[in-house]
Protein backbone atom coordinates (compact mmCIF):
# COMPACT_ATOMS: atom_id res chain seq x y z
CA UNK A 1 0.00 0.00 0.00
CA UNK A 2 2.93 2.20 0.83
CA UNK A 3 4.65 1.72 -2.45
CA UNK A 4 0.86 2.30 -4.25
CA UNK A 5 0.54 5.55 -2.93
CA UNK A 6 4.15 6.68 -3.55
CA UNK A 7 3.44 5.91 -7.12
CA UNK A 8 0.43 7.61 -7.42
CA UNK A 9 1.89 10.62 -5.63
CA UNK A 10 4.62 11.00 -8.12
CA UNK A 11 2.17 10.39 -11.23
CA UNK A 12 -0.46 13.25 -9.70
CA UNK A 13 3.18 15.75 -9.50
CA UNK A 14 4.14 14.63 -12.86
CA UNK A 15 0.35 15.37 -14.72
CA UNK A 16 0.83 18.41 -12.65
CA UNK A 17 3.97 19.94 -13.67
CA UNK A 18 3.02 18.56 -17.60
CA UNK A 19 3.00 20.97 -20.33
CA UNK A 20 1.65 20.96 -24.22
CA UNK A 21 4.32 21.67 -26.38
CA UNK A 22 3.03 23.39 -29.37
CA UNK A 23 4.92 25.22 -32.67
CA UNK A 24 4.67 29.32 -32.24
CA UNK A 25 5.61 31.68 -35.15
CA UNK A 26 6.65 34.86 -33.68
CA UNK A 27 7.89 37.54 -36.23
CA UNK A 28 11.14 39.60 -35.91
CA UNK A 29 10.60 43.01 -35.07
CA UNK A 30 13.08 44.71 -37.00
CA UNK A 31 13.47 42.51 -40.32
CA UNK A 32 9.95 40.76 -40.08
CA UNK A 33 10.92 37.32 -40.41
CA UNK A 34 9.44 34.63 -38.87
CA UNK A 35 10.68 32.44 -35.99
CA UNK A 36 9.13 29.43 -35.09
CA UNK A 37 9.50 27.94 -31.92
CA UNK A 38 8.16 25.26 -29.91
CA UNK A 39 6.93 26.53 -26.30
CA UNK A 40 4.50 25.80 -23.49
CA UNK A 41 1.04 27.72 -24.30
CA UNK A 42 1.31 29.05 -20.88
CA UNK A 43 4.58 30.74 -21.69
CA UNK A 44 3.11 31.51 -24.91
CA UNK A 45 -0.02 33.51 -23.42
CA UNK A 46 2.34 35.10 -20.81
CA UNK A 47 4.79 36.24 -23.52
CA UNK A 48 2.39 37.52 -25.50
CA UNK A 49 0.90 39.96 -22.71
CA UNK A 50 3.99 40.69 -22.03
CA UNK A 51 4.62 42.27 -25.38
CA UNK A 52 1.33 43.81 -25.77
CA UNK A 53 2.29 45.62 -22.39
CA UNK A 54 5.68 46.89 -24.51
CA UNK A 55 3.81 47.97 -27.23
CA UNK A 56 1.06 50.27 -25.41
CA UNK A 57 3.81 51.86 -23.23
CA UNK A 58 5.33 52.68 -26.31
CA UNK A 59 2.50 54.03 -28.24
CA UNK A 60 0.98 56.34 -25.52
CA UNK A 61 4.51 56.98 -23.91
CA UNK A 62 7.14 57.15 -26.37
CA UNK A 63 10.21 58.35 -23.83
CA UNK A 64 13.63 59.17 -24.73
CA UNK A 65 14.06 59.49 -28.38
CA UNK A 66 17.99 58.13 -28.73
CA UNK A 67 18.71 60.30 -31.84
CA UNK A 68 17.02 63.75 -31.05
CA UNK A 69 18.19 64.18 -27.44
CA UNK A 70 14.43 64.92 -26.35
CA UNK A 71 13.39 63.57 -23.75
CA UNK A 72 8.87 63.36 -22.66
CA UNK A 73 9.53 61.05 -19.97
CA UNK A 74 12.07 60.43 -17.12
CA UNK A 75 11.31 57.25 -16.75
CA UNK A 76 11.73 55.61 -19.92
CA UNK A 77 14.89 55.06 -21.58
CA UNK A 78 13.80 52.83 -25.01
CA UNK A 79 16.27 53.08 -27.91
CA UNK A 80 14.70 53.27 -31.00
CA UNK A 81 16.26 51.16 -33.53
CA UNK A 82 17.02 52.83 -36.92
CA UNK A 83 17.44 50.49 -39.71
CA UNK A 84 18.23 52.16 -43.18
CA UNK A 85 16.14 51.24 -45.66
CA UNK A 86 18.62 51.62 -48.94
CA UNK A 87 22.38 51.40 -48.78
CA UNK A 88 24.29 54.74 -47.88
CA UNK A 89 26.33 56.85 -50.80
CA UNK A 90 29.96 57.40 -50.40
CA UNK A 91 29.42 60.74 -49.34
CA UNK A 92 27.40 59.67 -46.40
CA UNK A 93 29.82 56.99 -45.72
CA UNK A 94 32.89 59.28 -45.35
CA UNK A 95 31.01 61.60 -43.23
CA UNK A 96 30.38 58.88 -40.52
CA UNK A 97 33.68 57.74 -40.84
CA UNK A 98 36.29 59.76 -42.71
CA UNK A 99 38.96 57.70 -42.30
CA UNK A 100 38.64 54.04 -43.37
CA UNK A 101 40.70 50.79 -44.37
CA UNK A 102 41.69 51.28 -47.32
CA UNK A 103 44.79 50.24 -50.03
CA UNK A 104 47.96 52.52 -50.88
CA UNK A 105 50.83 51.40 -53.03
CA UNK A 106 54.19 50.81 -51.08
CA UNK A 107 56.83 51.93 -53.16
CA UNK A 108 60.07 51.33 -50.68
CA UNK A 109 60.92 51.26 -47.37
CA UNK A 110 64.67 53.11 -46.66
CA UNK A 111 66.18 53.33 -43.59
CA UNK A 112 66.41 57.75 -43.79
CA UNK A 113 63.95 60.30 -44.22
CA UNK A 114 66.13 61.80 -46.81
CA UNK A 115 66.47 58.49 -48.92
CA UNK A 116 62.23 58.30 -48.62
CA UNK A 117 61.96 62.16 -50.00
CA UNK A 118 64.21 61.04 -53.06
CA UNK A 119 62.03 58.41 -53.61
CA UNK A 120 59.44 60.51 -53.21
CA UNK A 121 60.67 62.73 -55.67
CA UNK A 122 61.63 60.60 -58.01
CA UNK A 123 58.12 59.04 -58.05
CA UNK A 124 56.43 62.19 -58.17
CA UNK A 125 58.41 63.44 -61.46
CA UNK A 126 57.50 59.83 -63.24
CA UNK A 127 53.60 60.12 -61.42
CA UNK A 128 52.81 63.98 -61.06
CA UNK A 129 48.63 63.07 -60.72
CA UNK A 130 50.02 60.54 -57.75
CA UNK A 131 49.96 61.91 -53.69
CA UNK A 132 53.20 60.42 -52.16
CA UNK A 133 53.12 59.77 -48.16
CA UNK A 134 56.44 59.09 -46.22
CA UNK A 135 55.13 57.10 -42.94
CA UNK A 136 57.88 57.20 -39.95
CA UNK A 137 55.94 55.07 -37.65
CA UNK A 138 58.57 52.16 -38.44
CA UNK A 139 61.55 54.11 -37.46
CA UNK A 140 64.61 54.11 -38.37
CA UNK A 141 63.16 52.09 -41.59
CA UNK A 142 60.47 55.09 -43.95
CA UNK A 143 57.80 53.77 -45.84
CA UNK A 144 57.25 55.98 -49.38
CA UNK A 145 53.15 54.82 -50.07
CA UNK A 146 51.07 56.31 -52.66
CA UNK A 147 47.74 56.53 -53.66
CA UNK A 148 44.46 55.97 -51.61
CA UNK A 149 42.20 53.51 -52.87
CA UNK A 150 38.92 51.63 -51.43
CA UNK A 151 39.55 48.21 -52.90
CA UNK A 152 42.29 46.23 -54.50
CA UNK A 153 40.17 46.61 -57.72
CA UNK A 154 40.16 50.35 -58.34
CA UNK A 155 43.88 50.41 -57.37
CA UNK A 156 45.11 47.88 -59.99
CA UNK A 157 45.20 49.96 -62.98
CA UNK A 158 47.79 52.40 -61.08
CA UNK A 159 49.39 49.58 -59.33
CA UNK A 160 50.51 47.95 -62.61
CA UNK A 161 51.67 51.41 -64.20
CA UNK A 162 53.85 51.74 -60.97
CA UNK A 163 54.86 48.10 -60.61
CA UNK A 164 56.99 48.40 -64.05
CA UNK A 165 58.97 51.13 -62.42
CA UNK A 166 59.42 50.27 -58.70
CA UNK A 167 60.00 47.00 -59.33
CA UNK A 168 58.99 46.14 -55.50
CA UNK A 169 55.94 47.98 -55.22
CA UNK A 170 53.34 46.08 -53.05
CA UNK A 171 49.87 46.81 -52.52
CA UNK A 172 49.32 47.32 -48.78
CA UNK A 173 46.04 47.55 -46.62
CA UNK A 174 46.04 51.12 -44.66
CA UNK A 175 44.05 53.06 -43.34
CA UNK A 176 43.09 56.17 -46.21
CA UNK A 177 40.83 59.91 -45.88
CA UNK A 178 37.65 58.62 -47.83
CA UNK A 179 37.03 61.57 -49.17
CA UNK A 180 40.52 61.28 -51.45
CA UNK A 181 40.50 57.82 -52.28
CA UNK A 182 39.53 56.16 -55.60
């Protein structure tokens, strides 16, 4: 009898604590795609109040707008979420960020800053439509660079013009002004 009712005790907890699985398809609130899931309809229904609570807070109190700086309500601290709906021009690229990775041509590297300015010279006379940068940040070695470009593709046509005269001239990834490269 003892063993009877310590059997039935543990079936009664387990139909208890039971749940109904069941497939949910939620959508993603900033791309709109659906998720499905598999979830307890309890947890469903208590989720879902949940969210309606988030949306009527936000409709009737819309707080702390992240990219205006005003500010209805001291209590709320949302951030909206600003997803751009086409792809941004170069122009408003470079404003975010002027300076970007980038490509420049490495022409030599010299162990004085008066061997780099020959270089630099000499590249300039062959190259006059070229910018020539001396970077010291190896010292005692100079790097001579050229160019700024935004890919390895619009920096090959120059690349191989300059390749037949420094004979060592390496395309290198740096960081470039956005506003001057090609």
């Amino acid at each position: 009898m003892k063993y009877i009712l310590k059997i039935f005790t543990v079936l009664s907890l387990l139909t208890i604590n039971a749940f109904e699985a069941q497939q949910v398809v939620k959508n993603d609130t900033i791309s709109g795609t659906p998720l499905s899931m598999t979830m307890d309809k309890k947890i469903n229904d208590l989720l879902g109040i949940v969210e309606d609570k988030c949306g009527t807070n936000l409709a009737n109190n819309p707080g702390k707008s992240w990219s205006d700086g005003t500010d209805s309500s001291s209590n709320s601290n949302t951030p909206r979420i600003i997803v751009p709906e086409r792809e941004l021009s170069r122009s408003e690229i470079c404003r975010r960020n002027p300076r970007i990775m980038g490509y420049k041509i490495q022409l030599a590297v010299v162990k004085s800053n008066e061997e780099a300015r020959e270089v630099g010279m000499y590249f300039r006379r062959r190259f006059p439509n070229m910018k020539v940068e001396i970077d010291a940040s190896l010292r005692p070695n100079y790097k001579v660079m050229a160019g700024s470009y935004l890919s390895k593709q619009t920096a090959s046509s120059d690349f191989s013009s300059v390749q037949k005269t420094f004979k060592e001239a390496r395309l290198i990834p740096y960081r470039v002004f956005c506003v001057e490269a090609k």
